[in-house]
C-alpha atoms as a PDB file:
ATOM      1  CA  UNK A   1      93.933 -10.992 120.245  1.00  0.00           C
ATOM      2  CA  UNK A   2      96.169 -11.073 116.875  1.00  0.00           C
ATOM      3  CA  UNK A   3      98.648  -8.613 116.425  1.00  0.00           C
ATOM      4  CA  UNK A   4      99.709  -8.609 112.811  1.00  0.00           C
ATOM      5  CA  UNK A   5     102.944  -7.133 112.252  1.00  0.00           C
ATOM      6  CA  UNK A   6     103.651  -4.640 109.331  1.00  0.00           C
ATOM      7  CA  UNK A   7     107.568  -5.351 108.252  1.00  0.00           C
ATOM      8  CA  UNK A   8     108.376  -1.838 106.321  1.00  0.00           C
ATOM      9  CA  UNK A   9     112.272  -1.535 105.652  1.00  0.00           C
ATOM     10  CA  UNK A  10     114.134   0.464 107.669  1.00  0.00           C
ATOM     11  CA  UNK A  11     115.835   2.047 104.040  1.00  0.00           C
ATOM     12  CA  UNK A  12     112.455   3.202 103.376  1.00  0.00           C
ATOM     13  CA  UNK A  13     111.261   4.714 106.652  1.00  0.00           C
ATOM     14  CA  UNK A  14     114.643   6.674 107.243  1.00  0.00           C
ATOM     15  CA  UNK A  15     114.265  10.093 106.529  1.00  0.00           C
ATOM     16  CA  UNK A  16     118.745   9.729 106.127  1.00  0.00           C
ATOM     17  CA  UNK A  17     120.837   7.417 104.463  1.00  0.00           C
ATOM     18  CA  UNK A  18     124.550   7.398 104.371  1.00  0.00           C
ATOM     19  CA  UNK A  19     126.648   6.504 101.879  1.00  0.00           C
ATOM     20  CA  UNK A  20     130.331   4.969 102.385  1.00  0.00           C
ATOM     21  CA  UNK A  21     132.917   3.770 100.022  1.00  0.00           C
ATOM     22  CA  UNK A  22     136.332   4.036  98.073  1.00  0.00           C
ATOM     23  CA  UNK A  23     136.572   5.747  94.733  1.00  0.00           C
ATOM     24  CA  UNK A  24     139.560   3.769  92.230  1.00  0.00           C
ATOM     25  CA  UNK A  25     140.958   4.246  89.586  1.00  0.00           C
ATOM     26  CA  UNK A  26     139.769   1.475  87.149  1.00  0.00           C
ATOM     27  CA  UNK A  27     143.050   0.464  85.478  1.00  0.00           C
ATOM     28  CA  UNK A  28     145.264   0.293  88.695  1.00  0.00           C
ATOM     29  CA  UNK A  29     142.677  -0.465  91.218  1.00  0.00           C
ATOM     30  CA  UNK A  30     144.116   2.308  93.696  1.00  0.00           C
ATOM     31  CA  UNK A  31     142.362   5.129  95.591  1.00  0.00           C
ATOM     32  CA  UNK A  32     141.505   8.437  93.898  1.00  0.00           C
ATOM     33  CA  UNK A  33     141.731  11.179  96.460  1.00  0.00           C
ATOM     34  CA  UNK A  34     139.435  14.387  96.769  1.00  0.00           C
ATOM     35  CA  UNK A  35     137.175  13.744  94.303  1.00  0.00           C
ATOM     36  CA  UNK A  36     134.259  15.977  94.064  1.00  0.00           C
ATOM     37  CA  UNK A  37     131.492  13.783  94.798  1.00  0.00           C
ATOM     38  CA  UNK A  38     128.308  16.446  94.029  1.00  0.00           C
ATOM     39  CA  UNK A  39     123.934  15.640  94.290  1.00  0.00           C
ATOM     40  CA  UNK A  40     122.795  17.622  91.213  1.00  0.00           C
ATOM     41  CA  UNK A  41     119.787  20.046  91.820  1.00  0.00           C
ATOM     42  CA  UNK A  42     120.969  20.004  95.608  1.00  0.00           C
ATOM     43  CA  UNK A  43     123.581  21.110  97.973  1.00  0.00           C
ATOM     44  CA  UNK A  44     124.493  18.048  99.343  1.00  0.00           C
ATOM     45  CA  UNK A  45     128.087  16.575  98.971  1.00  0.00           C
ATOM     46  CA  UNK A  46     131.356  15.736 100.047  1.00  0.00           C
ATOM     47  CA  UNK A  47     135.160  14.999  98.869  1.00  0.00           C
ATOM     48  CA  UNK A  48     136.856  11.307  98.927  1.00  0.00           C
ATOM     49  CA  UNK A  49     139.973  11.800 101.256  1.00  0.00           C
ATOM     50  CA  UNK A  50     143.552  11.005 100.507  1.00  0.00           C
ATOM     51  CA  UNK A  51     142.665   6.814 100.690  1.00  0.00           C
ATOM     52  CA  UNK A  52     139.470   7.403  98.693  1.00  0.00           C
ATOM     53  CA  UNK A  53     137.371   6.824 101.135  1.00  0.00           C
ATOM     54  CA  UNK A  54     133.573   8.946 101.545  1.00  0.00           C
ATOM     55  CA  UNK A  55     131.029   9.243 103.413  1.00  0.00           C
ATOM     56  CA  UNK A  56     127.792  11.495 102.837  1.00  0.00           C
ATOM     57  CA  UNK A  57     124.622  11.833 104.798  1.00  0.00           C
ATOM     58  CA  UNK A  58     122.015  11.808 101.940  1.00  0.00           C
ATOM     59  CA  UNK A  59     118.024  12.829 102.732  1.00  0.00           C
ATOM     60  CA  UNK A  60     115.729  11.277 101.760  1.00  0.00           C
ATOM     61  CA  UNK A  61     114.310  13.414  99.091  1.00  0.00           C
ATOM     62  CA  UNK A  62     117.201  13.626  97.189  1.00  0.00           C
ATOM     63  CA  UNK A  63     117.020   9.442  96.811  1.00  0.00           C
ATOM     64  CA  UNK A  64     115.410   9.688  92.945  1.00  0.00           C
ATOM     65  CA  UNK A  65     118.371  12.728  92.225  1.00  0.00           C
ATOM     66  CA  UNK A  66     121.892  12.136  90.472  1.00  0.00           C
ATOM     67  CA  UNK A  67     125.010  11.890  91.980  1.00  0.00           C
ATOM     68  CA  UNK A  68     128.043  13.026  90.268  1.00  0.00           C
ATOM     69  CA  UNK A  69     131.753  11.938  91.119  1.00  0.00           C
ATOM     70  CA  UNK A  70     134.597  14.425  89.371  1.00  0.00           C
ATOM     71  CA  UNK A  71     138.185  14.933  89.616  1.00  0.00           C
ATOM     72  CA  UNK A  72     141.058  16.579  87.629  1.00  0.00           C
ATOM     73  CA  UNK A  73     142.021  13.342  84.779  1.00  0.00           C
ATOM     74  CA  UNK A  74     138.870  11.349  85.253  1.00  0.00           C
ATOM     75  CA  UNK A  75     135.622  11.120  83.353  1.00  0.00           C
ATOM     76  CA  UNK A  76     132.556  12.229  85.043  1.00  0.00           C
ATOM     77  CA  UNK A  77     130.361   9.420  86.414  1.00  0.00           C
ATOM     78  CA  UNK A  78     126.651   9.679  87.553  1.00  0.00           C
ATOM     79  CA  UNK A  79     124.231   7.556  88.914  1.00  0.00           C
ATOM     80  CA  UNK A  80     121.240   8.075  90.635  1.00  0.00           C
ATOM     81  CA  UNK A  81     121.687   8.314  94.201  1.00  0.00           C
ATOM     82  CA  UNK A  82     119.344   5.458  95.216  1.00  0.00           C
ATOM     83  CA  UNK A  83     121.924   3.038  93.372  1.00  0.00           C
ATOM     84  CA  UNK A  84     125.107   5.167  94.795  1.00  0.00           C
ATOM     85  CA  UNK A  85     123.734   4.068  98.000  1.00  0.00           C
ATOM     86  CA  UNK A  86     124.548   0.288  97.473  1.00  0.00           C
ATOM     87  CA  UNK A  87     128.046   0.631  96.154  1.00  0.00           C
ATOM     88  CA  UNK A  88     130.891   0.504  98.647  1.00  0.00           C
ATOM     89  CA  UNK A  89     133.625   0.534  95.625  1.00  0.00           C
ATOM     90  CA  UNK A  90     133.523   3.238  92.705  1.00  0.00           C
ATOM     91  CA  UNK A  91     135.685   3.095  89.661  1.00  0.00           C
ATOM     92  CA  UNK A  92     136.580   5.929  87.644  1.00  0.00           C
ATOM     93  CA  UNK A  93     137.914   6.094  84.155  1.00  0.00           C
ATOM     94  CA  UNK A  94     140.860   8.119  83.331  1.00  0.00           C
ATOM     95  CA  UNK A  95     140.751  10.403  80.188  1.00  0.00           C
ATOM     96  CA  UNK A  96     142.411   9.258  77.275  1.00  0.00           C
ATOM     97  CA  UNK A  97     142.105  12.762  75.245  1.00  0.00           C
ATOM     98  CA  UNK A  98     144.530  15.042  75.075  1.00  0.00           C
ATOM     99  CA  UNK A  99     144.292  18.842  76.928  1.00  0.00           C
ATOM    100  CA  UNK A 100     143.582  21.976  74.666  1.00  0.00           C
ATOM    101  CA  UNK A 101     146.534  23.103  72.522  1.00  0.00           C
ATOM    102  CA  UNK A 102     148.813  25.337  73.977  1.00  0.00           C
ATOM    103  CA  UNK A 103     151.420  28.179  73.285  1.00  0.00           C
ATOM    104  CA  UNK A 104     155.083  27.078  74.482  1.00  0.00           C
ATOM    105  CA  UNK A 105     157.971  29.049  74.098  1.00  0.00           C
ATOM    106  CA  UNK A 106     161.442  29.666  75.537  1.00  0.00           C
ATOM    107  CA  UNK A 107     161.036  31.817  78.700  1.00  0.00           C
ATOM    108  CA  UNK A 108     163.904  34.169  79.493  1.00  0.00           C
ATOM    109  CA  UNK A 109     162.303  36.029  82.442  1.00  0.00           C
ATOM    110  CA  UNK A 110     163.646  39.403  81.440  1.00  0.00           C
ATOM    111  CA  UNK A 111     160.394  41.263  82.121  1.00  0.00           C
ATOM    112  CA  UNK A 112     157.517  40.422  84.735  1.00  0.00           C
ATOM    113  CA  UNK A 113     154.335  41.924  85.426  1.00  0.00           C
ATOM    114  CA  UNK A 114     151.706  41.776  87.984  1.00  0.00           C
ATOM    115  CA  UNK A 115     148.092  41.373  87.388  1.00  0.00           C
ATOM    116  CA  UNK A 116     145.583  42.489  89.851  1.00  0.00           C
ATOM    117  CA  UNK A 117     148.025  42.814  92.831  1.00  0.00           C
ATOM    118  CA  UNK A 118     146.832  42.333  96.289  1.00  0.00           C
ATOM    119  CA  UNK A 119     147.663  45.261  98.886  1.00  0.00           C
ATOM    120  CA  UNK A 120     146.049  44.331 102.504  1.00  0.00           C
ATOM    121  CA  UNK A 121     144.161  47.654 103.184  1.00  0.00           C
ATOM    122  CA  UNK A 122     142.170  46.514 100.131  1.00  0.00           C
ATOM    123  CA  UNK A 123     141.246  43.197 101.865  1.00  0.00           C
ATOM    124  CA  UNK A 124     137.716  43.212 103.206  1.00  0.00           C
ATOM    125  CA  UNK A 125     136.919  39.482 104.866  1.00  0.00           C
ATOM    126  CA  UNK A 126     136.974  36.624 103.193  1.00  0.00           C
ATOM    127  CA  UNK A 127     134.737  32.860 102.058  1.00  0.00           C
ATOM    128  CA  UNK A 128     135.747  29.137 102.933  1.00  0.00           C
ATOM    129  CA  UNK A 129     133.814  26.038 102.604  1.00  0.00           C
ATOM    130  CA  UNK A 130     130.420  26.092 103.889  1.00  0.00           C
ATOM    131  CA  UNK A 131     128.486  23.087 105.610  1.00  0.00           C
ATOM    132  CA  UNK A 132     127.496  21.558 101.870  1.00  0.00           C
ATOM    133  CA  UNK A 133     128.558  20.608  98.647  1.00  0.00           C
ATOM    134  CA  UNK A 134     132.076  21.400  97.726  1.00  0.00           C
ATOM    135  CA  UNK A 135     132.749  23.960  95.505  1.00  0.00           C
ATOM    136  CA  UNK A 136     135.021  25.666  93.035  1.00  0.00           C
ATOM    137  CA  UNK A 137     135.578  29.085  92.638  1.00  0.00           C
ATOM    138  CA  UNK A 138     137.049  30.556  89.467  1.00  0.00           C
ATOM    139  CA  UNK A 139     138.244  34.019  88.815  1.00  0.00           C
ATOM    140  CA  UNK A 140     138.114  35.118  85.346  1.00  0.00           C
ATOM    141  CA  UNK A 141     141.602  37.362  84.359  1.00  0.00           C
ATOM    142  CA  UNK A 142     141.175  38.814  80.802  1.00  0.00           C
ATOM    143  CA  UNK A 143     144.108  39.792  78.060  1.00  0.00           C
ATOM    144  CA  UNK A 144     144.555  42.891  77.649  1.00  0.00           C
ATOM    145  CA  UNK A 145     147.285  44.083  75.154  1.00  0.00           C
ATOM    146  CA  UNK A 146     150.185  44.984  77.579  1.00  0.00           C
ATOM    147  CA  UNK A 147     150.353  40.930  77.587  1.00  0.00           C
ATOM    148  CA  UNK A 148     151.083  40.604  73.802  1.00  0.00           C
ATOM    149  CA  UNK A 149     155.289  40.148  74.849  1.00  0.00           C
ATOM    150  CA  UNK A 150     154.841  39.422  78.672  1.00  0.00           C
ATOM    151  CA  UNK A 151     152.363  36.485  78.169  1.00  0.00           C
ATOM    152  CA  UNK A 152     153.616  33.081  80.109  1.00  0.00           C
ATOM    153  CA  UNK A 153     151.806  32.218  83.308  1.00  0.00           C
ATOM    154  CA  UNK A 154     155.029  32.761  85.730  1.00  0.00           C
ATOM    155  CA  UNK A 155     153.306  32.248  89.065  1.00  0.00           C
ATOM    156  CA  UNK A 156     149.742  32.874  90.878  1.00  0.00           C
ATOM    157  CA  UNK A 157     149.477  33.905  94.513  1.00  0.00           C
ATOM    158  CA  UNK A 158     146.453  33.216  96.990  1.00  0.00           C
ATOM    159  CA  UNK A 159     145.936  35.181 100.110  1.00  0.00           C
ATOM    160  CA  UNK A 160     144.391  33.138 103.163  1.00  0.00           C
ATOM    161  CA  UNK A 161     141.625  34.517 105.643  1.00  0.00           C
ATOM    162  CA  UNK A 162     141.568  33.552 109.363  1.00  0.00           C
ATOM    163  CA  UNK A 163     138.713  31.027 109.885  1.00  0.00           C
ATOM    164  CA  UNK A 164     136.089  32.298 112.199  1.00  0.00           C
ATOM    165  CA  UNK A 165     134.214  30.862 115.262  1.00  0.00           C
ATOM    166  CA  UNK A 166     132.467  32.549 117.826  1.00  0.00           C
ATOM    167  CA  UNK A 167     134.522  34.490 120.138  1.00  0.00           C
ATOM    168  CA  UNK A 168     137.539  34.959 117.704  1.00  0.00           C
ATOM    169  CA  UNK A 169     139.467  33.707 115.046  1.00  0.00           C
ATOM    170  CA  UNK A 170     142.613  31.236 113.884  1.00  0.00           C
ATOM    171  CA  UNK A 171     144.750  30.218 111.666  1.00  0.00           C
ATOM    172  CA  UNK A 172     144.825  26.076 110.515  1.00  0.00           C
ATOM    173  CA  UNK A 173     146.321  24.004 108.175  1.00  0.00           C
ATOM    174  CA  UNK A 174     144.439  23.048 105.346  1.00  0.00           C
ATOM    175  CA  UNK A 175     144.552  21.722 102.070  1.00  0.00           C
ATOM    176  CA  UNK A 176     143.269  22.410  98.690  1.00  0.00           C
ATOM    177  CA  UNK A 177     142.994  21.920  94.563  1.00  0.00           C
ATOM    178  CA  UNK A 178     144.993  24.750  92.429  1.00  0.00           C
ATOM    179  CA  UNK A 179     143.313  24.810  88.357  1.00  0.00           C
ATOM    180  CA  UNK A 180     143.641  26.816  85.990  1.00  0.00           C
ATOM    181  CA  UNK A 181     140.968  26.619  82.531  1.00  0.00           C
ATOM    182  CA  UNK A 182     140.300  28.195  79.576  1.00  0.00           C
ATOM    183  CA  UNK A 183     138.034  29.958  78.244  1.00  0.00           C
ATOM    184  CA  UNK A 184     134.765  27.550  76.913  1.00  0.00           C
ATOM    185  CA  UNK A 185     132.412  28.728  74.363  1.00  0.00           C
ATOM    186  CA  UNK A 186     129.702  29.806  76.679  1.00  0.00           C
ATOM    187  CA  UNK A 187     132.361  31.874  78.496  1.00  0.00           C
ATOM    188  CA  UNK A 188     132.409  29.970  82.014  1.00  0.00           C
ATOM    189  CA  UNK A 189     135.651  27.284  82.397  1.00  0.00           C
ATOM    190  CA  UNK A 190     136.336  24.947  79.847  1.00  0.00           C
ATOM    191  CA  UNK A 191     139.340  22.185  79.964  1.00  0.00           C
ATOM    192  CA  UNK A 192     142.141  22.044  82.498  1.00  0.00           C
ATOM    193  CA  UNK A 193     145.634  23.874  81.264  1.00  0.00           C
ATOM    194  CA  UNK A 194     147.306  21.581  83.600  1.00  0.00           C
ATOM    195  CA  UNK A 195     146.783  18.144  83.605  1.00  0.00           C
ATOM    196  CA  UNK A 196     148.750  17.669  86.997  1.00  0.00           C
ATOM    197  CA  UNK A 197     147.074  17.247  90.078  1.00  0.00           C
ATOM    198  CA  UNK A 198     147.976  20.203  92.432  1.00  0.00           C
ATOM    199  CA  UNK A 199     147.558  20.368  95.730  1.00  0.00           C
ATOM    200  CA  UNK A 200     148.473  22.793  98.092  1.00  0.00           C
ATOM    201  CA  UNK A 201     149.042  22.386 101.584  1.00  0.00           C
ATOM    202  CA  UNK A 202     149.158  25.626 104.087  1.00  0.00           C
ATOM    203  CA  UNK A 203     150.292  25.701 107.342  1.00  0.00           C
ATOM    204  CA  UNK A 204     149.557  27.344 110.559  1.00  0.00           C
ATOM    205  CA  UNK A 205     149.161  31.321 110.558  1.00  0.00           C
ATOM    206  CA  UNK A 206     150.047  30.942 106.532  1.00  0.00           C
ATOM    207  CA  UNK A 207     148.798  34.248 105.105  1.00  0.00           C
ATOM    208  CA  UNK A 208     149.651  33.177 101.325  1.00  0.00           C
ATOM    209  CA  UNK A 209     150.432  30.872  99.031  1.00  0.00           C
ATOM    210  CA  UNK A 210     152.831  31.217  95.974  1.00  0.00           C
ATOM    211  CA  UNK A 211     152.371  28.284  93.283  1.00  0.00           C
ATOM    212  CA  UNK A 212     155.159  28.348  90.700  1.00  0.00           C
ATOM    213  CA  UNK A 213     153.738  27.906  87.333  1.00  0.00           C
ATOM    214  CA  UNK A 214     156.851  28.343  85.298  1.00  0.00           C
ATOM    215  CA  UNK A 215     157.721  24.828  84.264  1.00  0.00           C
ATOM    216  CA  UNK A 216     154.259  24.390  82.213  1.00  0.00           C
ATOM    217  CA  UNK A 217     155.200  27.303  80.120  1.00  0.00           C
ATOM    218  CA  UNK A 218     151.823  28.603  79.526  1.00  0.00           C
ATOM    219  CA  UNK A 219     150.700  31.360  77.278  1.00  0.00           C
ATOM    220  CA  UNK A 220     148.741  33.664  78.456  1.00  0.00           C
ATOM    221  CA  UNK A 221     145.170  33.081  75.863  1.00  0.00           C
ATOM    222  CA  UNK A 222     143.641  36.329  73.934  1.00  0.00           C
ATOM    223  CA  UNK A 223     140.508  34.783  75.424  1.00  0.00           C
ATOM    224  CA  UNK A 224     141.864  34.835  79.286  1.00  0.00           C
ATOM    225  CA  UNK A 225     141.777  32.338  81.629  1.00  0.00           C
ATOM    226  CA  UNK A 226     140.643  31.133  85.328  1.00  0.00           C
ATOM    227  CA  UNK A 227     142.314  30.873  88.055  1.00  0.00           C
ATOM    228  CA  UNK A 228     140.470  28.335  89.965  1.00  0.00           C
ATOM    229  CA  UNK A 229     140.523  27.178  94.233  1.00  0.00           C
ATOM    230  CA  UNK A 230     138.184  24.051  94.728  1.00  0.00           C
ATOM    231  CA  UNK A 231     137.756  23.663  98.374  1.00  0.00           C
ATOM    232  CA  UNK A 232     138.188  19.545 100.118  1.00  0.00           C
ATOM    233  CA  UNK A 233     135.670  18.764 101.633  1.00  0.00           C
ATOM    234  CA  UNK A 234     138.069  16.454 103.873  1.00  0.00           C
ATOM    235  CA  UNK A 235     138.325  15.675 107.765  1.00  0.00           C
ATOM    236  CA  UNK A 236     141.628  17.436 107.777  1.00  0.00           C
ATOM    237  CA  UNK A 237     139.872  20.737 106.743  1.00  0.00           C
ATOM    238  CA  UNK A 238     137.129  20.903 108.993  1.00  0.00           C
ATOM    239  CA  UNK A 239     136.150  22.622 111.636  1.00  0.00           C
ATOM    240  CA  UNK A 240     133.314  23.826 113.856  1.00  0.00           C
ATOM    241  CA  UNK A 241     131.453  27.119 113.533  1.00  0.00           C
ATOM    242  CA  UNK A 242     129.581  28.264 116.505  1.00  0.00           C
ATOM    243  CA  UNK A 243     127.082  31.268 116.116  1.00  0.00           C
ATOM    244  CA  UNK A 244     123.422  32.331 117.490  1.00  0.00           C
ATOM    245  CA  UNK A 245     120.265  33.464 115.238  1.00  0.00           C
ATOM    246  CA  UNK A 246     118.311  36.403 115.755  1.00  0.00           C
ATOM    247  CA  UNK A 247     118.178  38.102 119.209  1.00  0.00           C
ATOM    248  CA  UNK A 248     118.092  34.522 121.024  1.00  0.00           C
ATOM    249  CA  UNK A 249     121.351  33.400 122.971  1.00  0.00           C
ATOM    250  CA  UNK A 250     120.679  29.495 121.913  1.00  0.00           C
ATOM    251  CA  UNK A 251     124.204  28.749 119.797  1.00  0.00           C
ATOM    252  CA  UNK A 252     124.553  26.706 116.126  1.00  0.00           C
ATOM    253  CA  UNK A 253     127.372  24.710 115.319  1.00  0.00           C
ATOM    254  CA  UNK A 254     127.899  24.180 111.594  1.00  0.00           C
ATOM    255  CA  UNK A 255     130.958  22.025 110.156  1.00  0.00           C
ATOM    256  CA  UNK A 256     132.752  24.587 107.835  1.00  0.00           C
ATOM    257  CA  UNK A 257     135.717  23.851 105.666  1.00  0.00           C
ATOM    258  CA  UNK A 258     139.223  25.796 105.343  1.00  0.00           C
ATOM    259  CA  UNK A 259     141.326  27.254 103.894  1.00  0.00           C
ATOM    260  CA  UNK A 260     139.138  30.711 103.994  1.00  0.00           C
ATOM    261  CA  UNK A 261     140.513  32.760 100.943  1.00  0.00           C
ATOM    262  CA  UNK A 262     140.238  36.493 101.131  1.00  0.00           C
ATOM    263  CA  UNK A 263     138.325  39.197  99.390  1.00  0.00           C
ATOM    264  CA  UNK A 264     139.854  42.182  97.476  1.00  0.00           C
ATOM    265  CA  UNK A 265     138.492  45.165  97.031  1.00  0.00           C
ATOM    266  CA  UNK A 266     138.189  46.208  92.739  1.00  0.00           C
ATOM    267  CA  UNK A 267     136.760  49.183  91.284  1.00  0.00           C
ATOM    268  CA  UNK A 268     137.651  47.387  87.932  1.00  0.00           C
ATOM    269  CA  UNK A 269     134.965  45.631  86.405  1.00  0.00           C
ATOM    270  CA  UNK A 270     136.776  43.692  83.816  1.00  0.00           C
ATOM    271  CA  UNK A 271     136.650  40.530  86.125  1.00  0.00           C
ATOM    272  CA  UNK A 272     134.500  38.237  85.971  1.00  0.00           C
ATOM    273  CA  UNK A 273     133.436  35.265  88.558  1.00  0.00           C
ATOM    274  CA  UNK A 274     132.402  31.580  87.883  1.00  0.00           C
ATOM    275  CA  UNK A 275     131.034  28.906  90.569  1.00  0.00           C
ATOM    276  CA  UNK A 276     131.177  24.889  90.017  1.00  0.00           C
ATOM    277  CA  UNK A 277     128.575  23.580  92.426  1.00  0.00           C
ATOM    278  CA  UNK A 278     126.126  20.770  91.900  1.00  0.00           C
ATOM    279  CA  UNK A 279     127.730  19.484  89.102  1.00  0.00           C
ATOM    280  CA  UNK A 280     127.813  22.203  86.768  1.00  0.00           C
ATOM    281  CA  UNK A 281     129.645  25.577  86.093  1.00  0.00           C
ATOM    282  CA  UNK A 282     127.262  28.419  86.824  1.00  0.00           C
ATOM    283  CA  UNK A 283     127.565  32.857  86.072  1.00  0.00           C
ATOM    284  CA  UNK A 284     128.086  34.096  90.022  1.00  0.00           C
ATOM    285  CA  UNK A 285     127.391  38.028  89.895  1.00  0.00           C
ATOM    286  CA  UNK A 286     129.704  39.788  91.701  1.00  0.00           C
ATOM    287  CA  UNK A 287     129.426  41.299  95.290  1.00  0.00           C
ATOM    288  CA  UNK A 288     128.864  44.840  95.835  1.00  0.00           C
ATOM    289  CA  UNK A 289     130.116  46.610  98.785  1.00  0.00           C
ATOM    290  CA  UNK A 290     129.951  49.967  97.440  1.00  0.00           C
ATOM    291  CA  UNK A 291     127.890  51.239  94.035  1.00  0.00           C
ATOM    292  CA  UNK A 292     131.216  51.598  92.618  1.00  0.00           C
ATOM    293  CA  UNK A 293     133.130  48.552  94.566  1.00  0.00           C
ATOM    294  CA  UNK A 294     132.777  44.695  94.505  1.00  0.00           C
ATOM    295  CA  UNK A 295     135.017  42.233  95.945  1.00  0.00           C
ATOM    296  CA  UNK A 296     136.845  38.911  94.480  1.00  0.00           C
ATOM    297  CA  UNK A 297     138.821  36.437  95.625  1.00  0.00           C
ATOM    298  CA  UNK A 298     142.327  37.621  96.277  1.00  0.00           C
ATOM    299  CA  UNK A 299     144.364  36.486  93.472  1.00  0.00           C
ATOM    300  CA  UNK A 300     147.112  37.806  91.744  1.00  0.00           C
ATOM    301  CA  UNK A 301     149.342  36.515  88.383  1.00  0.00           C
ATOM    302  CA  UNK A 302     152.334  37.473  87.292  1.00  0.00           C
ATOM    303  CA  UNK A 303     153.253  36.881  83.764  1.00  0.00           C
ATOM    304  CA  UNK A 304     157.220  37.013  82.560  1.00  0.00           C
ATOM    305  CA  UNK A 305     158.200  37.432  78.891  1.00  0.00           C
END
């Protein structure tokens, strides 16, 4: 009896691939950390860590999809995901143009003023990284005329969440990307104010974070701005959320990313919310608690003269 053999590769009977590599910069050869690496038209995704290096499970549906690599001074770069797969090296391109033209002027700090300050009755949970794509979050903050002679972006302040996992909560370290954009002509972000790469780092139990913003000497725009967090999707932010489903005792565990920033409770509807996932800056509607209450992210400015 023959037996004839069928050789079908393995790439093509997997129902998972994973890619692994280092992102560089082109001109200097050396790593690019926590770049937003993002399958368009999915949820997949991942961030390079502070050597560059990545790794993402991809399925195999998503093989014929694009792949998009960003990061705060870099040019987008896409490819389809079937060729990301065979690179173990990724170069990116830094931007040669010059950031949006902005207001500077002497800052005297005579006068502050707080916008949309955070009490902690008026904090009602909070959202971290899920188990997908990474994410950015952006909080819209509109001018209003009390701004007109208290106008520079002094300092913004983020109030942290406990993580959650079943039984309790903690506190963790974690670390992630500070932005702030304008305003872009279809009203969601537009170009980086800052052209420096900030990262913050939290610590144990760390229930805020101040950023000092005074030494860009930023005007605050007529048209606004956002105030941006864009989770890592990093080793050192991970963690493991156990929960059940429905009235069965059998227990999930999902890999969830800090920090976990709270929500804020607003009866003011002049904010406005914007989500970067998959690639691309999308509307996120607001949500409602109350008829009359919604929540956003916990951030406060304060402006000085």
């Amino acid at each position: 009896m023959k037996f004839i053999f069928l050789l079908i590769p393995f790439f093509v009977l997997s129902q998972e691939h994973k890619a692994s590599g280092l992102v560089l910069d082109k001109d200097t050869k050396g790593p690019i950390p926590y770049v937003n690496i993002s399958i368009l038209k999915s949820q997949m995704g991942t961030s390079s860590d502070e050597d560059g290096s990545y790794s993402l499970i991809i399925k195999r549906e998503d093989l014929e999809k694009k792949v998009k690599l960003s990061s705060l001074g870099y040019k987008d770069t896409t490819f389809v995901v079937s060729d990301f797969l065979k690179f173990n090296k990724i170069e990116l391109s830094s931007l040669s143009e010059q950031l949006e033209e902005v207001m500077i002027k002497e800052n005297f700090k005579e006068k502050f003023l707080v916008i949309n300050t955070v009490k902690k009755k008026y904090i009602v949970g909070g959202i971290g990284g899920l188990n997908y794509a990474p994410y950015i979050f952006a909080l819209h903050f509109p001018f209003k005329k009390d701004y007109s002679e208290i106008d520079v972006i002094d300092k913004a302040k983020v109030h942290l969440n406990k993580v959650h996992f079943l039984g309790g909560n903690r506190s963790m370290p974690s670390k992630f990307r500070f932005r702030l954009f304008s305003v872009g002509k279809d009203s969601l972000p537009g170009a980086d104010l800052i052209e420096e790469d900030i990262i913050i780092t939290t610590v144990k139990n760390q229930r805020e974070v101040e950023i000092d913003l005074s030494e860009y000497n930023l005007t605050f725009s007529e048209e606004g701005v956002f105030v941006a967090i864009e989770w890592l999707y990093i080793p050192f932010n991970a963690y493991e959320y156990t929960y059940t489903k429905g009235k069965s005792n059998k227990k999930y565990i999902e890999i969830r990313y800090a920090p976990r920033i709270s929500w804020l409770k607003q009866k003011d509807k002049k904010y406005r919310l914007a989500l970067f996932t998959s690639g691309q800056w999308l509307n996120f509607k607001m949500p409602y608690i109350k008829e009359d209450e919604y929540i956003i992210p916990a951030i406060s400015l304060t402006l000085s003269n």
